[in-house]
C-alpha atoms as a PDB file:
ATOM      1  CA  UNK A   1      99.155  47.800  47.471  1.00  0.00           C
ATOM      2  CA  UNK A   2      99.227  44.122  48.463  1.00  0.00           C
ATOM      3  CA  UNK A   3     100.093  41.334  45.979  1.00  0.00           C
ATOM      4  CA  UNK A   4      96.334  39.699  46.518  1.00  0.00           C
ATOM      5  CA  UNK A   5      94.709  43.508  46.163  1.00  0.00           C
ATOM      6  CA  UNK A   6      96.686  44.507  43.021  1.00  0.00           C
ATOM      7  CA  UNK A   7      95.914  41.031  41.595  1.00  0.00           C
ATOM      8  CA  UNK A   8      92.060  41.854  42.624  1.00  0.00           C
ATOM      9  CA  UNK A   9      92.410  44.912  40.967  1.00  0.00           C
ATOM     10  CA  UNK A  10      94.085  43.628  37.763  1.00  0.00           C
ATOM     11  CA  UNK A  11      90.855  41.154  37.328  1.00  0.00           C
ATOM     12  CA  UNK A  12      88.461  43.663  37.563  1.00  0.00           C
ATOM     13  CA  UNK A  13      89.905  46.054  35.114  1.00  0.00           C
ATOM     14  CA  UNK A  14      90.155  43.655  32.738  1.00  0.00           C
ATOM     15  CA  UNK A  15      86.465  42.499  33.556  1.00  0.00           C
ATOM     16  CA  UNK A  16      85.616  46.066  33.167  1.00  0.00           C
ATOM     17  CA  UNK A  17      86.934  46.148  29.923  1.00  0.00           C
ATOM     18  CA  UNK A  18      85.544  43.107  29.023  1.00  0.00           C
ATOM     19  CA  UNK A  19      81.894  44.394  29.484  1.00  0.00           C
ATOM     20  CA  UNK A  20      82.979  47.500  27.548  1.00  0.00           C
ATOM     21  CA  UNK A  21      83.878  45.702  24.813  1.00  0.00           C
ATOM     22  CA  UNK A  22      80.372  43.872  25.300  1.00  0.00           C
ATOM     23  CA  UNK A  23      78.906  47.003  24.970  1.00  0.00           C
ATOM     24  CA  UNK A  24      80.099  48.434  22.139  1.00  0.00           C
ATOM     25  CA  UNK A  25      79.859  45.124  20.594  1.00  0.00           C
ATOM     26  CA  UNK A  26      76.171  44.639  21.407  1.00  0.00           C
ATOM     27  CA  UNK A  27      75.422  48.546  20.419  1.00  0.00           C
ATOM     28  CA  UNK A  28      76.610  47.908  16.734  1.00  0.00           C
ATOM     29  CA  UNK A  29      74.606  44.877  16.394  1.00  0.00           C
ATOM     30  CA  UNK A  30      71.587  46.422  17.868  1.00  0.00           C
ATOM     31  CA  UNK A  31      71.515  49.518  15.462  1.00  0.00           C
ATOM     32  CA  UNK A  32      72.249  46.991  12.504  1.00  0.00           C
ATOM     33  CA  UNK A  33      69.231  44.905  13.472  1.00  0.00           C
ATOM     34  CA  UNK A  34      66.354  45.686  11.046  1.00  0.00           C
ATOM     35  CA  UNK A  35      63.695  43.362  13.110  1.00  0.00           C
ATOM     36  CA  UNK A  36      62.379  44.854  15.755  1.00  0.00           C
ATOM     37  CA  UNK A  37      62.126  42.194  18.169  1.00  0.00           C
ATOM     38  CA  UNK A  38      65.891  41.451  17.153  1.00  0.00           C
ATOM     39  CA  UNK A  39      66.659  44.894  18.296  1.00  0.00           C
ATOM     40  CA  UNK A  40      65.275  44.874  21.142  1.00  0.00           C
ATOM     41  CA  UNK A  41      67.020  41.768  22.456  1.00  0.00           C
ATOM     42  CA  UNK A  42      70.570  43.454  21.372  1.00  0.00           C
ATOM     43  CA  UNK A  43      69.611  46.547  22.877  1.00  0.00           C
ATOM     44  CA  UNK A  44      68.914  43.985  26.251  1.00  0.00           C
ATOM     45  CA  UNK A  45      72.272  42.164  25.764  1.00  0.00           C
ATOM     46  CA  UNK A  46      73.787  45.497  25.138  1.00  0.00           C
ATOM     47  CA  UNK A  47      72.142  47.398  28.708  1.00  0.00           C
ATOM     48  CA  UNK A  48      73.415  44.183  30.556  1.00  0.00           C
ATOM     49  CA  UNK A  49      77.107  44.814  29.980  1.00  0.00           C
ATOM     50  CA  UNK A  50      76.849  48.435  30.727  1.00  0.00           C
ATOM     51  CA  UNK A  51      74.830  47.309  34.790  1.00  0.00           C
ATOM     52  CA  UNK A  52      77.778  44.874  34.863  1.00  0.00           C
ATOM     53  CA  UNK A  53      80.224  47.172  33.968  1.00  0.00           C
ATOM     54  CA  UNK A  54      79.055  49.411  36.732  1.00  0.00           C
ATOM     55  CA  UNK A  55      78.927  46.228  39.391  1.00  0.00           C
ATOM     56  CA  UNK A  56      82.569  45.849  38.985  1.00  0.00           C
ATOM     57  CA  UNK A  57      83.186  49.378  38.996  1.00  0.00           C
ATOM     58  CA  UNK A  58      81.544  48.833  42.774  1.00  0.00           C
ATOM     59  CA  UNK A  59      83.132  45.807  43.571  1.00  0.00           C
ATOM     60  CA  UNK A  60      86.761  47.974  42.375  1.00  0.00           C
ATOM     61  CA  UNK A  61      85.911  50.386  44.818  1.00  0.00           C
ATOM     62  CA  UNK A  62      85.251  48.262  47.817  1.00  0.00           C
ATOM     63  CA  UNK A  63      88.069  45.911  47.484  1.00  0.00           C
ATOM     64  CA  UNK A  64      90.740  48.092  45.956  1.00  0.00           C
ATOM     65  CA  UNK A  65      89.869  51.480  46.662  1.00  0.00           C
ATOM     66  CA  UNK A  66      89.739  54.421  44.504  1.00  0.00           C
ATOM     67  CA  UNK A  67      89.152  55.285  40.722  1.00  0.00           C
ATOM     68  CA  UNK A  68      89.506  52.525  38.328  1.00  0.00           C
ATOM     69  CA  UNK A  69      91.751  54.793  36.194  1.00  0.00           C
ATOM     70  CA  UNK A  70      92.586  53.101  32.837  1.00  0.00           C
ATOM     71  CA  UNK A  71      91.503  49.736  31.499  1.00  0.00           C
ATOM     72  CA  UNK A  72      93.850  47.363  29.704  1.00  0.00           C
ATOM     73  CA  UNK A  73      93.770  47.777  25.867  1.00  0.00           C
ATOM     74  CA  UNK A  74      92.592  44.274  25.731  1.00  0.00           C
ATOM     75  CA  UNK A  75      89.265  42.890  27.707  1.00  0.00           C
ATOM     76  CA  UNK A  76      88.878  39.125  28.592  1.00  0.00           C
ATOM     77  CA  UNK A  77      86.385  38.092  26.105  1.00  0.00           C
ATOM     78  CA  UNK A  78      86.674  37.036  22.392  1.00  0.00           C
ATOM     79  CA  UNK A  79      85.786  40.111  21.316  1.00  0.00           C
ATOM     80  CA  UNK A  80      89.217  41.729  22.104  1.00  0.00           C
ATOM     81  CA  UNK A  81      91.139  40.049  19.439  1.00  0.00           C
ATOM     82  CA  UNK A  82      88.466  41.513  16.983  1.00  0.00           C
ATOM     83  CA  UNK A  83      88.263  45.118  18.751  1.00  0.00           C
ATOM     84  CA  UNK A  84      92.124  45.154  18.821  1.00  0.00           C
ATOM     85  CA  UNK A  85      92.455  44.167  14.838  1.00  0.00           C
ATOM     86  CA  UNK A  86      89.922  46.846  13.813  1.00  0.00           C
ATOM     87  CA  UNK A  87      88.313  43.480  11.897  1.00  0.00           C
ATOM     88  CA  UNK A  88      84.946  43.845  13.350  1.00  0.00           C
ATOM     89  CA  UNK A  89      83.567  45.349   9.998  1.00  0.00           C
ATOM     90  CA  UNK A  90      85.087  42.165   8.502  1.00  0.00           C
ATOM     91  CA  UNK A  91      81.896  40.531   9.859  1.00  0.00           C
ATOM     92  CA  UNK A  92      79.420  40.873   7.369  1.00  0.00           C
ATOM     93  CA  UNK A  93      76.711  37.986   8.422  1.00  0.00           C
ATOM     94  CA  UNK A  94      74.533  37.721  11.360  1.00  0.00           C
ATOM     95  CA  UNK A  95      76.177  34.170  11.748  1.00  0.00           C
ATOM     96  CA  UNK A  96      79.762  35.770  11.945  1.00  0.00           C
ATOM     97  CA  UNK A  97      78.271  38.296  14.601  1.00  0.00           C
ATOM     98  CA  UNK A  98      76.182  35.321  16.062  1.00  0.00           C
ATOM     99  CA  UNK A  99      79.294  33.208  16.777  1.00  0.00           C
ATOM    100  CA  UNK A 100      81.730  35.943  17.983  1.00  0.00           C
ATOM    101  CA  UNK A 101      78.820  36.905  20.644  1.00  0.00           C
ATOM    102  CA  UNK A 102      79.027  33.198  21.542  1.00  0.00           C
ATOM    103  CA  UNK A 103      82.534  32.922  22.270  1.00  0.00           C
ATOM    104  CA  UNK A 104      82.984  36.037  24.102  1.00  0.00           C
ATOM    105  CA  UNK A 105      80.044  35.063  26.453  1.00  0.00           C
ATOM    106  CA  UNK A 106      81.089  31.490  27.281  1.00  0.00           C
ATOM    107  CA  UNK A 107      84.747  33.337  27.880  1.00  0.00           C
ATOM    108  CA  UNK A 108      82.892  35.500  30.252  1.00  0.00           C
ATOM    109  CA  UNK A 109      81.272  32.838  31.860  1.00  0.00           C
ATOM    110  CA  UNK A 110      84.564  30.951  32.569  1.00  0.00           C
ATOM    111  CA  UNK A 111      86.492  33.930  33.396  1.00  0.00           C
ATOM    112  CA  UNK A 112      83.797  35.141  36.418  1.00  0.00           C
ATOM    113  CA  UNK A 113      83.607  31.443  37.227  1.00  0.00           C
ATOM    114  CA  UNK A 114      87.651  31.078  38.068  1.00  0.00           C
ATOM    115  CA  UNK A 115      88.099  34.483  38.420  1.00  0.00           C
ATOM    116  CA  UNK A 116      85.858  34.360  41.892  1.00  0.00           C
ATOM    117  CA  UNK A 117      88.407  32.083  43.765  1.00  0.00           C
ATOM    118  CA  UNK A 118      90.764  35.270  43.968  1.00  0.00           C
ATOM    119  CA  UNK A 119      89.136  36.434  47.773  1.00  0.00           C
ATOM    120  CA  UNK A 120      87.911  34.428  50.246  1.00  0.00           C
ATOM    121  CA  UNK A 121      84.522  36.885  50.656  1.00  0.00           C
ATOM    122  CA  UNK A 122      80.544  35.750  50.237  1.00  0.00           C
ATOM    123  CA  UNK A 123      79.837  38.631  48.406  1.00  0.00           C
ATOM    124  CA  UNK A 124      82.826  38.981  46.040  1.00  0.00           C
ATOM    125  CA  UNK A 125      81.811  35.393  45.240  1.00  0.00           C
ATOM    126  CA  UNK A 126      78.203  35.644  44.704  1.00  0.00           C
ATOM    127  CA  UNK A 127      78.650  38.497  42.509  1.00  0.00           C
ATOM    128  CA  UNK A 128      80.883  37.204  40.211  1.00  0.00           C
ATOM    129  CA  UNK A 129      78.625  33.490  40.882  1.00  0.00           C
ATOM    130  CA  UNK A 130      75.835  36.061  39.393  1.00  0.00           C
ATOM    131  CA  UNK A 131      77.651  37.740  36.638  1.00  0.00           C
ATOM    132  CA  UNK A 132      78.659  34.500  35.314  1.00  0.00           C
ATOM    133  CA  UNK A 133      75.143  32.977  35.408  1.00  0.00           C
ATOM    134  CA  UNK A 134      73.683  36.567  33.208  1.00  0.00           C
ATOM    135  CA  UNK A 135      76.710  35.371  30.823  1.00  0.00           C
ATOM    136  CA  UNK A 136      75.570  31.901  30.375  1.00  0.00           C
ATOM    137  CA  UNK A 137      72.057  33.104  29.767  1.00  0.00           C
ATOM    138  CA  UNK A 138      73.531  35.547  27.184  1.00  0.00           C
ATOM    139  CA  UNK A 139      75.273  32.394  25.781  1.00  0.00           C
ATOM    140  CA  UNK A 140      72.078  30.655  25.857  1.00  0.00           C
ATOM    141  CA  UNK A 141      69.865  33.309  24.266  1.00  0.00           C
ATOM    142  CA  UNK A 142      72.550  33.239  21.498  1.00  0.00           C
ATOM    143  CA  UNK A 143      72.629  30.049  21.081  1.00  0.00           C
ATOM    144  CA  UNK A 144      69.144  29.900  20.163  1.00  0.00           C
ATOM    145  CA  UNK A 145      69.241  32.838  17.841  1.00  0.00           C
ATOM    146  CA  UNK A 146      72.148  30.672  15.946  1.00  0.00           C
ATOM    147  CA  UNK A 147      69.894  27.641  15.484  1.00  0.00           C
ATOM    148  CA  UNK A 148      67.012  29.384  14.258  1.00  0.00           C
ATOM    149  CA  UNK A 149      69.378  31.001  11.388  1.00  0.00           C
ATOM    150  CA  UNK A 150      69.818  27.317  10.802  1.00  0.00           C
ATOM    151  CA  UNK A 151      66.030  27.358  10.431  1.00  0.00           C
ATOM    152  CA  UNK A 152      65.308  25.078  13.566  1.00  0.00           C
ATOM    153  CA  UNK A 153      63.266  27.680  15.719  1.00  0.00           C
ATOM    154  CA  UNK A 154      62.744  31.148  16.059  1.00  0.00           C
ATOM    155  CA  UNK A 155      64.582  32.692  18.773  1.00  0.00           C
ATOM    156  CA  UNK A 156      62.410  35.469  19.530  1.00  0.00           C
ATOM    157  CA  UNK A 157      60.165  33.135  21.190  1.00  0.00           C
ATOM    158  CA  UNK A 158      63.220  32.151  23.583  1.00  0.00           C
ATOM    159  CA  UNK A 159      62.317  34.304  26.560  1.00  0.00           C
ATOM    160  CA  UNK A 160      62.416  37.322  27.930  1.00  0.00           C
ATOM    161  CA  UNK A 161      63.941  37.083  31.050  1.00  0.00           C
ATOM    162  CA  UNK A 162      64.738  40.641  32.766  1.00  0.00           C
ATOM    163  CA  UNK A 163      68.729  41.325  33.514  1.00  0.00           C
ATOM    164  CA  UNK A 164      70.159  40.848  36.991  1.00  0.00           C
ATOM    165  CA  UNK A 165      69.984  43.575  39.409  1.00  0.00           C
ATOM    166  CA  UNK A 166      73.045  43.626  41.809  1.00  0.00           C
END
């Protein structure tokens, strides 16, 4: 394997793992959720990281070739640290989940953003261009939800803008 496909391949797993972590992380929070609408957001949030999990699963395939086989123990996003600790029953408080979610999608959004200089392809670009846009609105969608627990809006309200389809 050639240095610039094993360090394509290292990226993606660890992308992968990021949106697994995502996932999982999203899933909790979702079956926590006692408002319905709140759910159902989470449970959005949630599906996205499992279509982008698959996109780079794709994206693996074409570029590197093969099965994924195993991911890193540790993703790229905030959420890592937390999975890695066992602390994420630490978090009692919607704002403690709030502000995790934050982090890890603003580390998501930087990490597709660099992270899509590594091949000098359209499409390898313009997927990771898209992922990191869906993060950003994630980070966005949070955002809101963290300043109406500070009693400025209600978040619900925000939008309900579908999930990319690659």
């Amino acid at each position: 394997m050639t240095e610039s496909k094993k360090k394509v391949a290292d990226v993606l797993k660890m992308a992968i793992k990021g949106e697994e972590d995502g996932y999982y992380f999203y899933n909790l929070l979702a079956e926590k959720a006692t408002n319905a609408e709140a759910k159902r957001k989470l449970e959005g949030l949630r599906d996205d990281e499992s279509r982008h999990k698959a996109t780079l699963i794709e994206m693996y395939r074409k570029y590197v070739g093969g099965k994924v086989g195993d991911l890193p123990a540790k993703g790229l996003t905030a959420l890592a640290e937390v999975f890695q600790k066992g602390q994420l029953e630490e978090r009692k408080t919607e704002m403690d989940f709030i502000t995790l979610a934050i982090e890890a999608e603003l580390a998501a959004t930087n990490y597709y953003q660099q992270e899509k200089e590594l091949v000098n392809d359209d499409f390898f670009r313009n997927i990771f261009d898209q992922l990191a846009e869906e993060e950003h609105r994630h980070y966005e969608l949070l955002m809101a939800e963290k300043e109406a627990l500070s009693g400025n809006y209600f978040w619900f309200q925000y939008g309900d803008t579908s999930p990319q389809e690659y």
